[in-house]
C-alpha atoms as a PDB file:
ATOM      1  CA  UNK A   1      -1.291  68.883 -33.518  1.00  0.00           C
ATOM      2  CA  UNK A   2      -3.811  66.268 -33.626  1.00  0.00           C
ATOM      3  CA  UNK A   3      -6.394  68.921 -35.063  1.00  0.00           C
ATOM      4  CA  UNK A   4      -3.890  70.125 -37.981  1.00  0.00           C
ATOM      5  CA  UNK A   5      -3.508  66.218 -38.958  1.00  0.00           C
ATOM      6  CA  UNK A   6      -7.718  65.745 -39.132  1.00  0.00           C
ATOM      7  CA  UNK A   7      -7.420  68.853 -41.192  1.00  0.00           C
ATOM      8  CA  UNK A   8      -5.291  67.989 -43.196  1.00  0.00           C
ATOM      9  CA  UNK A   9      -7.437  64.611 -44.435  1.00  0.00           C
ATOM     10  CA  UNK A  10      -9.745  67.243 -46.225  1.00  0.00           C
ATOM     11  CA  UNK A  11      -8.008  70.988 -46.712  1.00  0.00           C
ATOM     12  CA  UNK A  12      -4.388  71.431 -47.716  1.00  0.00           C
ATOM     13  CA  UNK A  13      -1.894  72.811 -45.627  1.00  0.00           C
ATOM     14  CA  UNK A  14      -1.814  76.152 -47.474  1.00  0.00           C
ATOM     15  CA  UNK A  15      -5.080  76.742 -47.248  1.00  0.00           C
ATOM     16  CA  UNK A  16      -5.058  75.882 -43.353  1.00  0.00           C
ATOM     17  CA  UNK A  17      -5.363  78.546 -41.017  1.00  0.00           C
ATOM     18  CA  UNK A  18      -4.610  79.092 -37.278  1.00  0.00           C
ATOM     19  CA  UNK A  19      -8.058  79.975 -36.606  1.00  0.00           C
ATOM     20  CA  UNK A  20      -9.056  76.275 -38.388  1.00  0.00           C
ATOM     21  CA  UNK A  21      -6.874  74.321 -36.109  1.00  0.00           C
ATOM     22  CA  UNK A  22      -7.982  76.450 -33.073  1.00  0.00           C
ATOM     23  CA  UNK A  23     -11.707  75.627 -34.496  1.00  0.00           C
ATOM     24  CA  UNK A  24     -11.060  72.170 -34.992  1.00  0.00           C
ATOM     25  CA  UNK A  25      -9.006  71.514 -31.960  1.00  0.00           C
ATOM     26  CA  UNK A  26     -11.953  73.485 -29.812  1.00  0.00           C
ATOM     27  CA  UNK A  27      -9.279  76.038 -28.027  1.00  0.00           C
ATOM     28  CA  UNK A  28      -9.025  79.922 -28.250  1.00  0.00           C
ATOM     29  CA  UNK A  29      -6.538  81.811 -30.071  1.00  0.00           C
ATOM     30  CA  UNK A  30      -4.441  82.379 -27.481  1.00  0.00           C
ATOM     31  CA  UNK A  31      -3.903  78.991 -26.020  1.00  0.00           C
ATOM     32  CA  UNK A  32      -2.457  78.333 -29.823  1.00  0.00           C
ATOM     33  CA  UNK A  33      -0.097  80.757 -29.255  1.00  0.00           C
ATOM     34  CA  UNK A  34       0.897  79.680 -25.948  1.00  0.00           C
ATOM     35  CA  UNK A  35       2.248  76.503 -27.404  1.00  0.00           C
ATOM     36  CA  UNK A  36       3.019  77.778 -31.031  1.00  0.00           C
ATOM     37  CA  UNK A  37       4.207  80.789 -32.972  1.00  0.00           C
ATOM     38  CA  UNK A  38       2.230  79.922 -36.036  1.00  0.00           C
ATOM     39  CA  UNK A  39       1.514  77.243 -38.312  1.00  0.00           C
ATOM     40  CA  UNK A  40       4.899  76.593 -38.917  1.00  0.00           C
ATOM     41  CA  UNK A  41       5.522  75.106 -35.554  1.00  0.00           C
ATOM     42  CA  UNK A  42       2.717  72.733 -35.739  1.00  0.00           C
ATOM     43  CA  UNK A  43       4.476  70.710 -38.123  1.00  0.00           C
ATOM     44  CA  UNK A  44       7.526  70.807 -36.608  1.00  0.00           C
ATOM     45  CA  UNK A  45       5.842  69.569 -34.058  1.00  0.00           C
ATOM     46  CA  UNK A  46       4.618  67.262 -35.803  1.00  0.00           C
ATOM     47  CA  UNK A  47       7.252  66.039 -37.507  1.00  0.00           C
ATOM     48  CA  UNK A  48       9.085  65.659 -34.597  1.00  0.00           C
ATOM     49  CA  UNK A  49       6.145  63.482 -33.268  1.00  0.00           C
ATOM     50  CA  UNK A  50       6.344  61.198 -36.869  1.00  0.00           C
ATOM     51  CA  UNK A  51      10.217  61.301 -36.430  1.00  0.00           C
ATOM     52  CA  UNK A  52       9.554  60.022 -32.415  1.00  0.00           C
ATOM     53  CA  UNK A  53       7.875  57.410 -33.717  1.00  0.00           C
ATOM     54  CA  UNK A  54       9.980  56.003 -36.270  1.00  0.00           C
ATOM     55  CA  UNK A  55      12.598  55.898 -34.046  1.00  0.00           C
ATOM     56  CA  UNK A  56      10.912  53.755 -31.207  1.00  0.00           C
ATOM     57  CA  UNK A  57      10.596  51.508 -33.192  1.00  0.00           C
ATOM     58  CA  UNK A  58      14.137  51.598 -33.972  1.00  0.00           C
ATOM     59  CA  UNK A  59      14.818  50.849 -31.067  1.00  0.00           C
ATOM     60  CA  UNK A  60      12.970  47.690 -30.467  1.00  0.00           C
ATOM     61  CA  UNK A  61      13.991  46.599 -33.938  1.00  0.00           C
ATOM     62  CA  UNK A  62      15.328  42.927 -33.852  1.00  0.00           C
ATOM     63  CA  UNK A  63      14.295  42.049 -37.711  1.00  0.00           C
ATOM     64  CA  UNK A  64      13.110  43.656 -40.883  1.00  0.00           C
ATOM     65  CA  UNK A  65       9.930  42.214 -40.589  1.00  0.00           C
ATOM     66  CA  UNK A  66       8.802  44.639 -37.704  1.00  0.00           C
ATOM     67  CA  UNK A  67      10.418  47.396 -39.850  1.00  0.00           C
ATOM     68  CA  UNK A  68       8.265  46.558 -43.004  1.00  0.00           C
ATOM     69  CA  UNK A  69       4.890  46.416 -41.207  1.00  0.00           C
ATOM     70  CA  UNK A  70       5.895  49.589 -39.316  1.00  0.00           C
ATOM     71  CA  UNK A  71       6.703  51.633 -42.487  1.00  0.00           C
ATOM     72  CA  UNK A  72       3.658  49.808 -44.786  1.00  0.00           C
ATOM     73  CA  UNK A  73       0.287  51.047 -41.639  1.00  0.00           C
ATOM     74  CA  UNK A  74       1.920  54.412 -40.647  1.00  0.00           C
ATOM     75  CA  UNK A  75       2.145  55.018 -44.966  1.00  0.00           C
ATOM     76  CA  UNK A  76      -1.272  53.831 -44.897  1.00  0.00           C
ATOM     77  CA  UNK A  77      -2.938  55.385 -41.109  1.00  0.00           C
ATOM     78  CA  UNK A  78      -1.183  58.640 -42.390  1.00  0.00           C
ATOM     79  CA  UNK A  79      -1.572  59.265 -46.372  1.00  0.00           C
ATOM     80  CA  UNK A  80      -3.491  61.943 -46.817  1.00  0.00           C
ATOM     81  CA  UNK A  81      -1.369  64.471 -43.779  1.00  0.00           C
ATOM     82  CA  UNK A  82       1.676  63.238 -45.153  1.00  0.00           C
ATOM     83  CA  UNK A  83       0.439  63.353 -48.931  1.00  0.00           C
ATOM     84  CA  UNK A  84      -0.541  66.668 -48.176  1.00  0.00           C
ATOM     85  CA  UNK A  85       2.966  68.237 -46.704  1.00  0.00           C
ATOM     86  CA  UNK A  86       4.318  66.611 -49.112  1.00  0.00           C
ATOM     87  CA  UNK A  87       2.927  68.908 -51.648  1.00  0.00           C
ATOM     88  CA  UNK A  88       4.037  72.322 -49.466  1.00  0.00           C
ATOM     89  CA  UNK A  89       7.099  73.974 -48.618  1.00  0.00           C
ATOM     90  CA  UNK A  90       7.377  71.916 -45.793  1.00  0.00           C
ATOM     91  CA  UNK A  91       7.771  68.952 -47.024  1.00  0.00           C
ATOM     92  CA  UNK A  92      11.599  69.194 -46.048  1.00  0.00           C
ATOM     93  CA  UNK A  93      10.552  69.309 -42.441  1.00  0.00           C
ATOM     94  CA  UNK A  94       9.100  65.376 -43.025  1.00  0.00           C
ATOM     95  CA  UNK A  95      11.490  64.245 -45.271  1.00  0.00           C
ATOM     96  CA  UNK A  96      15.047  64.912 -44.072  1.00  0.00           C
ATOM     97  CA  UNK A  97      13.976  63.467 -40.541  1.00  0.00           C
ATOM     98  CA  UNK A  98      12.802  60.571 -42.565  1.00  0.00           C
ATOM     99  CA  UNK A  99      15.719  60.082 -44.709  1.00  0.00           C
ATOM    100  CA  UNK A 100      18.029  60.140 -41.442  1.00  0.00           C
ATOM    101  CA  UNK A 101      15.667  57.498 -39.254  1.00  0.00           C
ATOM    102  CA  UNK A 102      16.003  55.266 -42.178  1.00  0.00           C
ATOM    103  CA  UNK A 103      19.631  55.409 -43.059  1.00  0.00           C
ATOM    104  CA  UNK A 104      20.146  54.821 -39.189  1.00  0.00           C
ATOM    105  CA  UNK A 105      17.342  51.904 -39.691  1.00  0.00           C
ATOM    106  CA  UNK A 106      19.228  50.580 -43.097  1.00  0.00           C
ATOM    107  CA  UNK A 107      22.985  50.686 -41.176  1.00  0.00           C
ATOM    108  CA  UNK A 108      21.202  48.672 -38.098  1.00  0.00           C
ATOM    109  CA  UNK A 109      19.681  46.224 -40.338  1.00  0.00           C
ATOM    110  CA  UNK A 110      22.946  45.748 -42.350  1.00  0.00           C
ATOM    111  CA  UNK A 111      25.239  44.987 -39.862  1.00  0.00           C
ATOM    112  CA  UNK A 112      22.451  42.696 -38.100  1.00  0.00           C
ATOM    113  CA  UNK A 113      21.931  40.669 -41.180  1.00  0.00           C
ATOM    114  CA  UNK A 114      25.773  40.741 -41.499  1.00  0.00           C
ATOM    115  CA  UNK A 115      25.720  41.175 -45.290  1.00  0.00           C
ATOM    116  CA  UNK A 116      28.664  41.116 -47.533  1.00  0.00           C
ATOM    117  CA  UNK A 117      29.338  44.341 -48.881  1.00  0.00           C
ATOM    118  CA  UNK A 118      31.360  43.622 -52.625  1.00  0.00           C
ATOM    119  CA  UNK A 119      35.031  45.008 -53.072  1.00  0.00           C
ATOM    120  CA  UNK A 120      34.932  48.853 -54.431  1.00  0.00           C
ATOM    121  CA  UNK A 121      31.350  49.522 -52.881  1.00  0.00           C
ATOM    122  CA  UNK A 122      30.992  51.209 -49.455  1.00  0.00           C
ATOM    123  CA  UNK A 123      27.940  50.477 -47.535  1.00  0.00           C
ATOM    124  CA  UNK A 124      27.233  54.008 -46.868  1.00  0.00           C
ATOM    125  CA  UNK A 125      26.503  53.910 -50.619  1.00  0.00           C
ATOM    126  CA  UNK A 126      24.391  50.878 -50.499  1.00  0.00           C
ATOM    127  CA  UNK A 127      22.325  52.439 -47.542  1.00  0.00           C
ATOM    128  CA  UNK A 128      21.807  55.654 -49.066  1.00  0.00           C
ATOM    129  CA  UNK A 129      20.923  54.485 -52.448  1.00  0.00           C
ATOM    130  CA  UNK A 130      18.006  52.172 -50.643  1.00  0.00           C
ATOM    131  CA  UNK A 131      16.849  55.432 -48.533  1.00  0.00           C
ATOM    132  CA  UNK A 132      16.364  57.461 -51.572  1.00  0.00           C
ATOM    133  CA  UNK A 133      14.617  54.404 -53.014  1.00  0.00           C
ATOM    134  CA  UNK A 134      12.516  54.179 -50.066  1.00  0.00           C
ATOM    135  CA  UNK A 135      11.549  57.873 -49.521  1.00  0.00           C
ATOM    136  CA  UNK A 136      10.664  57.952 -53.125  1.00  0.00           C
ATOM    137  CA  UNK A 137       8.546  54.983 -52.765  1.00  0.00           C
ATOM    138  CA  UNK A 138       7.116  56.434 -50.057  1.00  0.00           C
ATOM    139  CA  UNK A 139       6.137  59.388 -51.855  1.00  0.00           C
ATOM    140  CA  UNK A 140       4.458  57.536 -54.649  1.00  0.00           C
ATOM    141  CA  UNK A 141       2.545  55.440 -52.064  1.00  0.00           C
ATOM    142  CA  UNK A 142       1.175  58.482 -50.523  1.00  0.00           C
ATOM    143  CA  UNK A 143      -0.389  59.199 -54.006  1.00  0.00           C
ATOM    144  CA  UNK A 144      -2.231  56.023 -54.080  1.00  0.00           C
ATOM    145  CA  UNK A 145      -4.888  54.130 -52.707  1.00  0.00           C
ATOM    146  CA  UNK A 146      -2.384  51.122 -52.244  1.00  0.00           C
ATOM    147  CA  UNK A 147      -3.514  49.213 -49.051  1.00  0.00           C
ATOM    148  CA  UNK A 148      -1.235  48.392 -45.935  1.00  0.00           C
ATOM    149  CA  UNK A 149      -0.360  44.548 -47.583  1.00  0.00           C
ATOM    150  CA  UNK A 150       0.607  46.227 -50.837  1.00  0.00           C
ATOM    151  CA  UNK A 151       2.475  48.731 -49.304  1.00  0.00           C
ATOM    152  CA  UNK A 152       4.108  46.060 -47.454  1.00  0.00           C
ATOM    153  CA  UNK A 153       4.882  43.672 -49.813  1.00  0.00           C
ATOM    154  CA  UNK A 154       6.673  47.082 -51.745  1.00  0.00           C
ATOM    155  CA  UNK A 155       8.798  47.377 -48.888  1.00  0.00           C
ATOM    156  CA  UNK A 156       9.717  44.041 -48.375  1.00  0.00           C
ATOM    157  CA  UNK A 157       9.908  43.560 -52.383  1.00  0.00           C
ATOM    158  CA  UNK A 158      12.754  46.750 -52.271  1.00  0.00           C
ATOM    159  CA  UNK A 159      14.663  45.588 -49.516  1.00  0.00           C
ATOM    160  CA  UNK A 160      15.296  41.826 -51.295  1.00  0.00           C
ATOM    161  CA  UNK A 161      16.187  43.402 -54.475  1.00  0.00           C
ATOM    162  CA  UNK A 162      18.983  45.492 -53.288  1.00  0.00           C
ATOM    163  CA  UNK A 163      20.059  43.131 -50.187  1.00  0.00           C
ATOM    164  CA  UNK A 164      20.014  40.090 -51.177  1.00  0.00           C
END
């Protein structure tokens, strides 16, 4: 897995092949297929790793703050991998793992922060709205050279506008 991601700094995912990451990775052939069927499961894999993460830090979430540096170095440590599935047929695989980690995040957050919800509007609606705000910010990040403080201050930015 941790080949596919150096490959994917400089060759996109479609043009990656199992024999790259085998290269890369310095293992035959067959010890790919020991672990993985094909390509396909490498960023599952992976995804599942990205999704792992995200959701550590959930749980040692006690403020937004952690959250918002969390979110603004992994856009930044992992732009051009995620930039790059983004572009693919897989980018479902990232995103919908994503969207669920941060709705969970947004619903802990909410309730933390105790935060009035006004009458006629549901906080599922609130939360949602900001996920699709943030995964879309997200992707627009990964398509910049935006550094870890901008990034940040994005996040942050986001989150007052909609929560305060």
């Amino acid at each position: 897995m941790k080949a596919l991601i150096e490959l994917l700094d400089s060759k996109p995912l479609d043009n990656v092949t199992i024999q790259d990451i085998c290269d890369r990775a310095e293992v035959h052939r067959t010890t790919f297929y020991k672990h993985y069927g094909s390509i396909f499961d490498v960023v599952n894999a992976m995804s599942d790793e990205i999704t792992g993460k995200l959701l550590e830090v959930m749980e040692v979430l006690d403020s937004k703050e952690i959250w918002f540096d969390f979110l603004a170095k992994f856009i930044t440590d992992y732009r051009n991998p995620l930039k790059n599935i983004n572009k693919t047929k897989y980018k479902d695989m990232l995103i919908s793992p994503l969207a669920v980690v941060l709705y969970e995040f947004y619903y802990k957050l909410f309730k933390m922060e105790k935060k009035e919800i006004p009458d006629g509007v549901k906080m599922e609606w609130l939360i949602r709205y900001h996920v699709s705000g943030t995964i879309a910010m997200v992707e627009h990040w990964l398509g910049t050279d935006c550094t870890q403080e901008e990034c940040r201050k994005g996040i942050e930015g986001m989150y007052n506008m909609i929560f305060s």
